[in-house]
C-alpha atoms as a PDB file:
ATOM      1  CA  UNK A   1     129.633 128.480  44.472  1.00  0.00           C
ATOM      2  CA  UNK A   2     126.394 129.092  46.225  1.00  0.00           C
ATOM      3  CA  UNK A   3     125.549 126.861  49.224  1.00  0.00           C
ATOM      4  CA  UNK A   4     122.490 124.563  49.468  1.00  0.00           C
ATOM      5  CA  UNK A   5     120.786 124.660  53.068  1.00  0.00           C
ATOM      6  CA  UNK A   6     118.491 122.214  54.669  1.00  0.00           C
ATOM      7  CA  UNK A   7     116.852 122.684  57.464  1.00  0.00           C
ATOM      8  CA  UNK A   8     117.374 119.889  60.523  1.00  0.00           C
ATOM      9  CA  UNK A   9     114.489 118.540  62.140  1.00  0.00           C
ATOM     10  CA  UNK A  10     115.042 120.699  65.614  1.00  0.00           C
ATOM     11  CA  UNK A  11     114.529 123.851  63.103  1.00  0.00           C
ATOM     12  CA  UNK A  12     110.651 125.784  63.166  1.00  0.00           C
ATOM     13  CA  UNK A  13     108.618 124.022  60.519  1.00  0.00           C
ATOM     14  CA  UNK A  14     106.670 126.214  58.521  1.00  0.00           C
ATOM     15  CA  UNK A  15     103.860 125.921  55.943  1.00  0.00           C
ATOM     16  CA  UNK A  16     101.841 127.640  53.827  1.00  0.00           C
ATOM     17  CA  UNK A  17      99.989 130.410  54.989  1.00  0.00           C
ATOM     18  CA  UNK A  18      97.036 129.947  52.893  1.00  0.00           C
ATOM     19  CA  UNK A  19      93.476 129.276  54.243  1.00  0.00           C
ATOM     20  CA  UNK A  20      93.818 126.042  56.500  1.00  0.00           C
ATOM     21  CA  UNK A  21      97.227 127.306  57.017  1.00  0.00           C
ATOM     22  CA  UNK A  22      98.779 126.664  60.378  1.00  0.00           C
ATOM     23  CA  UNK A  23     101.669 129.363  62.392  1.00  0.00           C
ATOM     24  CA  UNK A  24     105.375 128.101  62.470  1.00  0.00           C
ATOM     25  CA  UNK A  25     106.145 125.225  65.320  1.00  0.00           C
ATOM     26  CA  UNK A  26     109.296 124.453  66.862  1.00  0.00           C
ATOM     27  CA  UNK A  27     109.904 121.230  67.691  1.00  0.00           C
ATOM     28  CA  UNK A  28     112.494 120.208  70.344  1.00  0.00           C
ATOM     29  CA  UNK A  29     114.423 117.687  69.765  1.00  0.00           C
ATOM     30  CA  UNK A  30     114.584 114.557  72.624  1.00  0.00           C
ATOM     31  CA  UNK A  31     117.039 113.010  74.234  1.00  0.00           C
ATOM     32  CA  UNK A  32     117.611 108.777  74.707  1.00  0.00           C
ATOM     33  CA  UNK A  33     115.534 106.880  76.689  1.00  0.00           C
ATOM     34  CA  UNK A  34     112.563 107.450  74.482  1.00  0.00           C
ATOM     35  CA  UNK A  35     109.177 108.643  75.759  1.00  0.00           C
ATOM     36  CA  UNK A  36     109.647 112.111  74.798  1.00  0.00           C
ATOM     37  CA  UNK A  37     111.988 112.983  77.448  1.00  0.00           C
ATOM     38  CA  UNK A  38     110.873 113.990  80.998  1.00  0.00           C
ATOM     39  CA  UNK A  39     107.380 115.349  79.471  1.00  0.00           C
ATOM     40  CA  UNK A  40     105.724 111.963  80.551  1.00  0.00           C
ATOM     41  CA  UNK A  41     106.941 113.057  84.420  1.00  0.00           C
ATOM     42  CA  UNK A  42     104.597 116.494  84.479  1.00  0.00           C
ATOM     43  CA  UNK A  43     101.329 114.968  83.241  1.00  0.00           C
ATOM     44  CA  UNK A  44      99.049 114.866  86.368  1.00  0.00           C
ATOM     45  CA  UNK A  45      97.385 111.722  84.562  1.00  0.00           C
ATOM     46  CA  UNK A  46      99.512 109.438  82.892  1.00  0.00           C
ATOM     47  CA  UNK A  47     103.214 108.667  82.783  1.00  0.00           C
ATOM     48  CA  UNK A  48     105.678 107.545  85.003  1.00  0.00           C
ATOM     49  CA  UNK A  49     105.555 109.659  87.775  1.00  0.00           C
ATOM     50  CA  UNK A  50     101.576 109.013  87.896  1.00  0.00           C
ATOM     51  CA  UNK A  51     102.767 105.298  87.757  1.00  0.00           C
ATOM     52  CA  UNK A  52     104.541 105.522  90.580  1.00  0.00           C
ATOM     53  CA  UNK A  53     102.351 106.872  92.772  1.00  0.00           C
ATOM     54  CA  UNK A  54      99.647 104.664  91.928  1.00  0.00           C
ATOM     55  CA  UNK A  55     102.135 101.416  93.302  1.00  0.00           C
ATOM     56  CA  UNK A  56     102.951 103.033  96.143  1.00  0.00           C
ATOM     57  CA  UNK A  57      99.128 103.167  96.775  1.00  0.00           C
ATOM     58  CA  UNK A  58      98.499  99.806  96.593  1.00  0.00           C
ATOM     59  CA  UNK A  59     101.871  98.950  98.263  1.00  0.00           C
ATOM     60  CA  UNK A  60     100.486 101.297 101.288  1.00  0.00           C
ATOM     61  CA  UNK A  61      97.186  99.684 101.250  1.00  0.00           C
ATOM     62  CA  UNK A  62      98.495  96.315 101.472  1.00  0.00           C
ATOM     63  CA  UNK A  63     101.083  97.416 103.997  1.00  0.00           C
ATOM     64  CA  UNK A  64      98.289  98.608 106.030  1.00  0.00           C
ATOM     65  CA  UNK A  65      96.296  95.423 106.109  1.00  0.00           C
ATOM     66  CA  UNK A  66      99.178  93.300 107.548  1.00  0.00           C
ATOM     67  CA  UNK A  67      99.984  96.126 110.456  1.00  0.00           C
ATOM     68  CA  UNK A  68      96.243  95.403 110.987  1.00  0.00           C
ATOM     69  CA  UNK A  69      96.159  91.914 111.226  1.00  0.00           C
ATOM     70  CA  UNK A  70      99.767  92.252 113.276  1.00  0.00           C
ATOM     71  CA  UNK A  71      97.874  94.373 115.470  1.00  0.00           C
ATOM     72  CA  UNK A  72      95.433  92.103 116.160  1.00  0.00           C
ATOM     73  CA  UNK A  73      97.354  89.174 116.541  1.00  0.00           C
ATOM     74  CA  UNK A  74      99.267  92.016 119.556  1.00  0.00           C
ATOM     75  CA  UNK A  75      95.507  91.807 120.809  1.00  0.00           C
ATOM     76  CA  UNK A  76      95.337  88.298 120.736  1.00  0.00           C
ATOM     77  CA  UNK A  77      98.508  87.842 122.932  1.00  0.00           C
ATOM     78  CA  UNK A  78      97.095  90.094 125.798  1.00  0.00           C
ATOM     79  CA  UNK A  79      93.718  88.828 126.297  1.00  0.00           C
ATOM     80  CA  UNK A  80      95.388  85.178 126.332  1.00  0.00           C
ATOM     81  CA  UNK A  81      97.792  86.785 129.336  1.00  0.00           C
ATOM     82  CA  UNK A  82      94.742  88.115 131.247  1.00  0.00           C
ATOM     83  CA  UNK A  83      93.308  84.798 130.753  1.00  0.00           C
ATOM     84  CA  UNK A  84      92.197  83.098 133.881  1.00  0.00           C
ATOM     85  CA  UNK A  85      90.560  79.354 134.644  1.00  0.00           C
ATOM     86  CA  UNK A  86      89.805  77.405 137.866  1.00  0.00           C
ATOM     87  CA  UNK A  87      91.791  75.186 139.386  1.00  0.00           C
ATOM     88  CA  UNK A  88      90.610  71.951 139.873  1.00  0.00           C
ATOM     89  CA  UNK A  89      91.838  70.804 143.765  1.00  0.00           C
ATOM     90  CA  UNK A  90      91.234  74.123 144.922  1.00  0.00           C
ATOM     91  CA  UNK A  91      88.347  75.515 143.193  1.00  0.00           C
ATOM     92  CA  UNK A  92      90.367  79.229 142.918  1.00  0.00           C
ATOM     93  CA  UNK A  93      90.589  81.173 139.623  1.00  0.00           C
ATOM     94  CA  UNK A  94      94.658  81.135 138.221  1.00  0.00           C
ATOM     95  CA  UNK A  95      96.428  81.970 135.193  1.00  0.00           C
ATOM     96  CA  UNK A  96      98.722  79.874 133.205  1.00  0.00           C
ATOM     97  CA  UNK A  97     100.613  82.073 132.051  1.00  0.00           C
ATOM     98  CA  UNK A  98     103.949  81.840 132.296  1.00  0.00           C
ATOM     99  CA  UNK A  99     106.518  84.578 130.665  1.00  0.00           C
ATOM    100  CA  UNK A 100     109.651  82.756 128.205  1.00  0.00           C
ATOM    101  CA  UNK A 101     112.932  83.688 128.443  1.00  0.00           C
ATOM    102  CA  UNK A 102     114.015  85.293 125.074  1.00  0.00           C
ATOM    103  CA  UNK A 103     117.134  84.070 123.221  1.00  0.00           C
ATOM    104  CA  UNK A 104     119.550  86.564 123.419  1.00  0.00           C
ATOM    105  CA  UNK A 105     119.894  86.135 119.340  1.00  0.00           C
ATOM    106  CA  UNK A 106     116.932  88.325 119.035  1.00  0.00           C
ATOM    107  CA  UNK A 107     118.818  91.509 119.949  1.00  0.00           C
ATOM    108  CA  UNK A 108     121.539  90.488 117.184  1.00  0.00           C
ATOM    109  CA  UNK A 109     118.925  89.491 114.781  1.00  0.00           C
ATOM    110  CA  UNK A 110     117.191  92.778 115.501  1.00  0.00           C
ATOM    111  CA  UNK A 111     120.259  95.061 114.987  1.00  0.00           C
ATOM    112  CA  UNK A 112     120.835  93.153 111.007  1.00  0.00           C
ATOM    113  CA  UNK A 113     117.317  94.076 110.564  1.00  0.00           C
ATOM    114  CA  UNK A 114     117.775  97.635 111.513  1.00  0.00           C
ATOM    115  CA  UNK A 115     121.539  97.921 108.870  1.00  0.00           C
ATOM    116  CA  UNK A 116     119.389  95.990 106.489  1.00  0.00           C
ATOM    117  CA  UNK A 117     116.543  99.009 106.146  1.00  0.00           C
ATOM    118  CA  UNK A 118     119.521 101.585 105.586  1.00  0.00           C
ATOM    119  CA  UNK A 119     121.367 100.074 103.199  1.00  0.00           C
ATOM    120  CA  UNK A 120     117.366  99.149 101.324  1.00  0.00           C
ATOM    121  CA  UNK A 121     117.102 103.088 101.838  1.00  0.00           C
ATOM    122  CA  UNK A 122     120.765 103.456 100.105  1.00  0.00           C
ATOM    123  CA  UNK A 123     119.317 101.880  97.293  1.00  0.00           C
ATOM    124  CA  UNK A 124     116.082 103.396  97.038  1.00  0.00           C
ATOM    125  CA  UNK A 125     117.734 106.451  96.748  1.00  0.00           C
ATOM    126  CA  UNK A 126     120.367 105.926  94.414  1.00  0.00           C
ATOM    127  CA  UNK A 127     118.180 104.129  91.619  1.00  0.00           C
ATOM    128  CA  UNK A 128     116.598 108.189  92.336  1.00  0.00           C
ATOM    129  CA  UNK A 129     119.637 110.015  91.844  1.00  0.00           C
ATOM    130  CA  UNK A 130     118.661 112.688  89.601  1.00  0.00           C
ATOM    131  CA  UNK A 131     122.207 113.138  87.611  1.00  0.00           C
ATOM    132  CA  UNK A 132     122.629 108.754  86.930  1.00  0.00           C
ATOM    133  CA  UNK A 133     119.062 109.183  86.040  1.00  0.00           C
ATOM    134  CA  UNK A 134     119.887 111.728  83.448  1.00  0.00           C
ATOM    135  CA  UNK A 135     122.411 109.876  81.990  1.00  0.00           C
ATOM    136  CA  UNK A 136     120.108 106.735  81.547  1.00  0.00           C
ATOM    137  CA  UNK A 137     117.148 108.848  79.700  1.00  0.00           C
ATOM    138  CA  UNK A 138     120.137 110.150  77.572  1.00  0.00           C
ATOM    139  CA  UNK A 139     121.056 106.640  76.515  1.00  0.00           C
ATOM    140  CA  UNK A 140     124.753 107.260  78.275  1.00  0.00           C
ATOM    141  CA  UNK A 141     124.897 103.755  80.488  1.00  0.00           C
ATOM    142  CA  UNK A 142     123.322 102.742  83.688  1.00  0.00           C
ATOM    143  CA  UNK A 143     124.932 104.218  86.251  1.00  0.00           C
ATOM    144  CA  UNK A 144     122.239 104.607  88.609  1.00  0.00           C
ATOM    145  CA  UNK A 145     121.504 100.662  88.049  1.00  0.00           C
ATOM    146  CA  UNK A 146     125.179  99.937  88.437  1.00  0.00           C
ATOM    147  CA  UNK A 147     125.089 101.980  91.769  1.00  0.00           C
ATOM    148  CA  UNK A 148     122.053 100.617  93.500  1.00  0.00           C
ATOM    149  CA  UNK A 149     122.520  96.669  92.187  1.00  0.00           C
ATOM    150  CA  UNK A 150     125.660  96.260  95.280  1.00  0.00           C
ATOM    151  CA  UNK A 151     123.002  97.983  98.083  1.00  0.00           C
ATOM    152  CA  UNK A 152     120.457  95.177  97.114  1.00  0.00           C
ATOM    153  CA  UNK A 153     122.854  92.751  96.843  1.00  0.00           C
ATOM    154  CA  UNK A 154     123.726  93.569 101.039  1.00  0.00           C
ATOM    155  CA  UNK A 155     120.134  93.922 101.781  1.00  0.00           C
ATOM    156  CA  UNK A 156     119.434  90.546 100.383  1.00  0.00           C
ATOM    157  CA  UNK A 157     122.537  89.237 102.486  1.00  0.00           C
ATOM    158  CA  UNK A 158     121.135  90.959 105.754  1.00  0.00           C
ATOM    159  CA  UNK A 159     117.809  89.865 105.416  1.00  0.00           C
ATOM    160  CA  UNK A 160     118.857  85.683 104.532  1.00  0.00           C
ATOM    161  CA  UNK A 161     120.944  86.107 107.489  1.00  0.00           C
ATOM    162  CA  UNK A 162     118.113  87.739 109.768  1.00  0.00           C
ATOM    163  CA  UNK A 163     116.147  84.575 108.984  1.00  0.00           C
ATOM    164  CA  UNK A 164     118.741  82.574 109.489  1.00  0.00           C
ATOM    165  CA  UNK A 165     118.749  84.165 113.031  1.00  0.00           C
ATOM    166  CA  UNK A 166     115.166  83.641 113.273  1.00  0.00           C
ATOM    167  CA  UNK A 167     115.800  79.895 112.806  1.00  0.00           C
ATOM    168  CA  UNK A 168     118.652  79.514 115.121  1.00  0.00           C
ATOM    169  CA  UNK A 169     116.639  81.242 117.926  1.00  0.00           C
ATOM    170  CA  UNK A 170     113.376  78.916 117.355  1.00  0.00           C
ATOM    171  CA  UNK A 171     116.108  75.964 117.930  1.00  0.00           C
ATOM    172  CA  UNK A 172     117.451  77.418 120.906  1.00  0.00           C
ATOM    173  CA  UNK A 173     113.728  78.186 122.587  1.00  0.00           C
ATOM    174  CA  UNK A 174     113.440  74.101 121.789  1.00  0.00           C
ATOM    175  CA  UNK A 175     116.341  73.020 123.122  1.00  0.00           C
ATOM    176  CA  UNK A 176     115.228  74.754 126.737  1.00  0.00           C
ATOM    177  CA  UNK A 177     112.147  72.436 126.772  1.00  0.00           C
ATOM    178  CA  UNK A 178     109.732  75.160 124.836  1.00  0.00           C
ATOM    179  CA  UNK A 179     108.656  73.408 121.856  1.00  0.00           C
ATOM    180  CA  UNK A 180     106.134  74.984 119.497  1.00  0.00           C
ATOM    181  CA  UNK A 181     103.568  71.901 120.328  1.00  0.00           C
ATOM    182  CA  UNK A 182     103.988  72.661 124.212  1.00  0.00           C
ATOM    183  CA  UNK A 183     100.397  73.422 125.390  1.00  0.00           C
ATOM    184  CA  UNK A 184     101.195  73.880 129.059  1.00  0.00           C
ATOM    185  CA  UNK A 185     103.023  77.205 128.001  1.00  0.00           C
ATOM    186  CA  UNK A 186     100.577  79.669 125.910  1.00  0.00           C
ATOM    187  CA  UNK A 187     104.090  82.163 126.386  1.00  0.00           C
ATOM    188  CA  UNK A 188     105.990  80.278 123.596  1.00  0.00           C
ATOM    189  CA  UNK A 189     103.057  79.134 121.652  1.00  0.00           C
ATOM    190  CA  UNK A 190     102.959  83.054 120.919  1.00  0.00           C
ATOM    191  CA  UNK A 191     106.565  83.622 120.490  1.00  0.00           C
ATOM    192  CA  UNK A 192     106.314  80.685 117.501  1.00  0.00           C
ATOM    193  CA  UNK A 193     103.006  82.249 116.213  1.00  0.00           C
ATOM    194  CA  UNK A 194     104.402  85.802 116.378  1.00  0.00           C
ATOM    195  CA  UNK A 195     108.472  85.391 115.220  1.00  0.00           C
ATOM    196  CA  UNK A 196     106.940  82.931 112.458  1.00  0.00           C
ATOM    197  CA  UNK A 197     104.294  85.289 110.819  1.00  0.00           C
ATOM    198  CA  UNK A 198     106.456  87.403 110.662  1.00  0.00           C
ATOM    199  CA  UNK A 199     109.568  85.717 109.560  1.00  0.00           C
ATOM    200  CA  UNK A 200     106.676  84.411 106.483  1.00  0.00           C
ATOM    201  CA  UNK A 201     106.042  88.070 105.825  1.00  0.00           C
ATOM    202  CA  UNK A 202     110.121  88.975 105.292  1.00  0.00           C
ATOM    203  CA  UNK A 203     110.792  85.950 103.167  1.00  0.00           C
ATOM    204  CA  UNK A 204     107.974  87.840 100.676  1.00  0.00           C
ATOM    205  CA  UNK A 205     110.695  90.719 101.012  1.00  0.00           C
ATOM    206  CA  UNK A 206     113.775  88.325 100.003  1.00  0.00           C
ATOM    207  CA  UNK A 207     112.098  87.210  97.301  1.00  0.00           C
ATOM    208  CA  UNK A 208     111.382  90.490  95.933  1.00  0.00           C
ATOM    209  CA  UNK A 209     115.144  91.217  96.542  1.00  0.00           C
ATOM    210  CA  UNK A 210     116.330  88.735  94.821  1.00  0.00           C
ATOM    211  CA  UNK A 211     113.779  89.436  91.900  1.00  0.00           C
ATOM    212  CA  UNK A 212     115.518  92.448  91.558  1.00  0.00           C
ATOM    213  CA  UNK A 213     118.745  90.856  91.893  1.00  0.00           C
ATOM    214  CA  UNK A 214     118.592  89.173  88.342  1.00  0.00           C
ATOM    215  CA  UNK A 215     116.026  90.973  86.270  1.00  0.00           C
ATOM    216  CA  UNK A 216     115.570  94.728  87.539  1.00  0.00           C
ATOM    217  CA  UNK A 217     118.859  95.084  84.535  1.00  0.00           C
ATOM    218  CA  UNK A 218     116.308  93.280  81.733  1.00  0.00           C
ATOM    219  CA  UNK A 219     113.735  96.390  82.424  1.00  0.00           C
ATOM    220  CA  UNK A 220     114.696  98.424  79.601  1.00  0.00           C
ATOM    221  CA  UNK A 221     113.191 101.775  80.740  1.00  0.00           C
ATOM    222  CA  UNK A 222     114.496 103.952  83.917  1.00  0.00           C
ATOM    223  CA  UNK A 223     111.309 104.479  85.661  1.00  0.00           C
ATOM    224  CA  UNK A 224     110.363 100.696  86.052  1.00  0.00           C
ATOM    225  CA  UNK A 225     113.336 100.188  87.359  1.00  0.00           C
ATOM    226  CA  UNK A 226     113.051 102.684  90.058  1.00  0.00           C
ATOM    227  CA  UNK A 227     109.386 101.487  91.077  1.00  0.00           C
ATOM    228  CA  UNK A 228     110.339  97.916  91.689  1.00  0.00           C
ATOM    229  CA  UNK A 229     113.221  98.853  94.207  1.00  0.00           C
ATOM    230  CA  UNK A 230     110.658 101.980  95.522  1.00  0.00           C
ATOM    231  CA  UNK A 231     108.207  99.250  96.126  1.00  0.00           C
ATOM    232  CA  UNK A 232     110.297  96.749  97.472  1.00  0.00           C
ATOM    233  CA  UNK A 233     112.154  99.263  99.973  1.00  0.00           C
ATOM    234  CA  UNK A 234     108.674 100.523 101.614  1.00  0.00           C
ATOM    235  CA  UNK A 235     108.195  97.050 102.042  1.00  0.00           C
ATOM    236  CA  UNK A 236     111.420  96.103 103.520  1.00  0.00           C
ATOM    237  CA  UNK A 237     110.863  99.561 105.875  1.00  0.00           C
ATOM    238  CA  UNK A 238     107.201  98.043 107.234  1.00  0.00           C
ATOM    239  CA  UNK A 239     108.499  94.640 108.434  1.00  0.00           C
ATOM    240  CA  UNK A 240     111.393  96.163 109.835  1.00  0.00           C
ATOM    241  CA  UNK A 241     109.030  98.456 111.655  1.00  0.00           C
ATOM    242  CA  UNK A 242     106.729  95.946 112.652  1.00  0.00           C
ATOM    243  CA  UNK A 243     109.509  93.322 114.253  1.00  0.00           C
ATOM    244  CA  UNK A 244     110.495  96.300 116.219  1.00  0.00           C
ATOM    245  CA  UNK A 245     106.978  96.805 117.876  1.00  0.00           C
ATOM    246  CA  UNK A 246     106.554  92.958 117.945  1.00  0.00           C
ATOM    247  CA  UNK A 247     109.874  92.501 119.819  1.00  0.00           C
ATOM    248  CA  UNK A 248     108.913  95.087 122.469  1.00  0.00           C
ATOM    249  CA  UNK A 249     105.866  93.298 122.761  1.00  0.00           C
ATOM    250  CA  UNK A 250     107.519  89.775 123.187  1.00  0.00           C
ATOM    251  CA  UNK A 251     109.947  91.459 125.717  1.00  0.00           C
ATOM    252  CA  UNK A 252     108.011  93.784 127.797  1.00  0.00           C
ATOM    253  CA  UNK A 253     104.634  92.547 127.554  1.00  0.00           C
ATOM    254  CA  UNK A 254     105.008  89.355 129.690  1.00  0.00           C
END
């Protein structure tokens, strides 16, 4: 009995070769994940990968406006150092200045700040791994997800508990007499302005960890996924590079 044929979709479509007529095309078929595949990833002008970059502008821009206003407030600290008045009784030019002891927490503190950026970095680059990404455009699971959800999870831990640190050493400058109202000593008026700022700036970066925490598995495509924890780890990397510069500055620049 003679078989009846029908050609699939994937097959080369062809019409009629009459005037208007148009040559065979082959059409590919696509994978899960919708989009078209990876196609949306090679267009210089739209698509995910033109997505991306266009967050990690603004992310760099805004980045760049706090390690400005860091760097003044750096500025700030020095000229009140080489700040001089006149003493009353004798009529001679001093300084006030008077250098703070550091709580030793700082060091501690500093060294969960530092484990926190590589295991933000472990994430960043498994939510990137090419062959979990595969599988999630295919429609096979969400492995890179499932892999990068536990590196958040420790960076969110790390970071809670740098604060944390931040707060216990703010108690401990107190407790020696160095309160943050304490006029006579300029020293720890800048250590509160200065560990505080900044402490405000990393709770921005908890937040955004925890955002991503309990909704980065409701974003239904791959790629958004992968620019909220991009975003969020270049973040996490610039405050962890700027308490680094700010505690050399609080430690050697007295």
């Amino acid at each position: 009995m003679p078989g009846t044929f029908t050609h699939s979709p994937a097959e080369t479509e062809r019409k009629d070769p009459g005037v208007g007529g148009k040559p065979p095309v082959s059409r590919r078929p696509t994978g899960g994940g919708g989009g078209g595949g990876d196609d949306d990833w090679q267009s210089a002008h739209h698509g995910p990968r033109e997505l991306l970059h266009r967050i990690r502008f603004f992310v760099f821009f805004g980045l760049s406006g706090d390690m400005m206003f860091f760097a003044v407030l750096v500025a700030l600290f020095f000229a009140r150092q080489a700040s001089i008045q006149m003493d009353a009784g004798s009529h001679d030019f001093i300084g006030d200045w008077h250098p703070v002891f550091l709580p030793p927490i700082l060091y501690l503190n500093t060294a969960v700040l530092i484990l926190s950026g590589l295991t933000m970095e472990l994430a960043r680059q498994n939510i990137f791994r090419e062959i979990d990404v595969l599988e999630e455009w295919l429609g096979l699971g969400r492995p890179a997800l499932r892999r990068t959800r536990p590196w958040i999870g420790a960076t969110f831990a790390l970071g809670s508990l740098f604060l944390g640190g931040q707060w216990m050493a703010w108690r401990q400058l107190t407790a020696q007499g160095f309160a943050f109202d304490h006029w006579s000593t300029p020293a720890s008026y800048f250590f509160y302005v200065i560990t505080g700022l900044h402490a405000a700036h990393l709770v921005f970066g908890v937040l955004a960890l925890l955002v991503c925490l309990c909704f980065l598995g409701r974003f239904k495509r791959v790629e958004l996924r992968q620019i909220a924890v991009d975003a969020t780890a270049w973040y996490w990397h610039a405050m962890s590079l700027a308490w680094l510069l700010l505690l050399a500055v609080l430690a050697l620049g007295q």
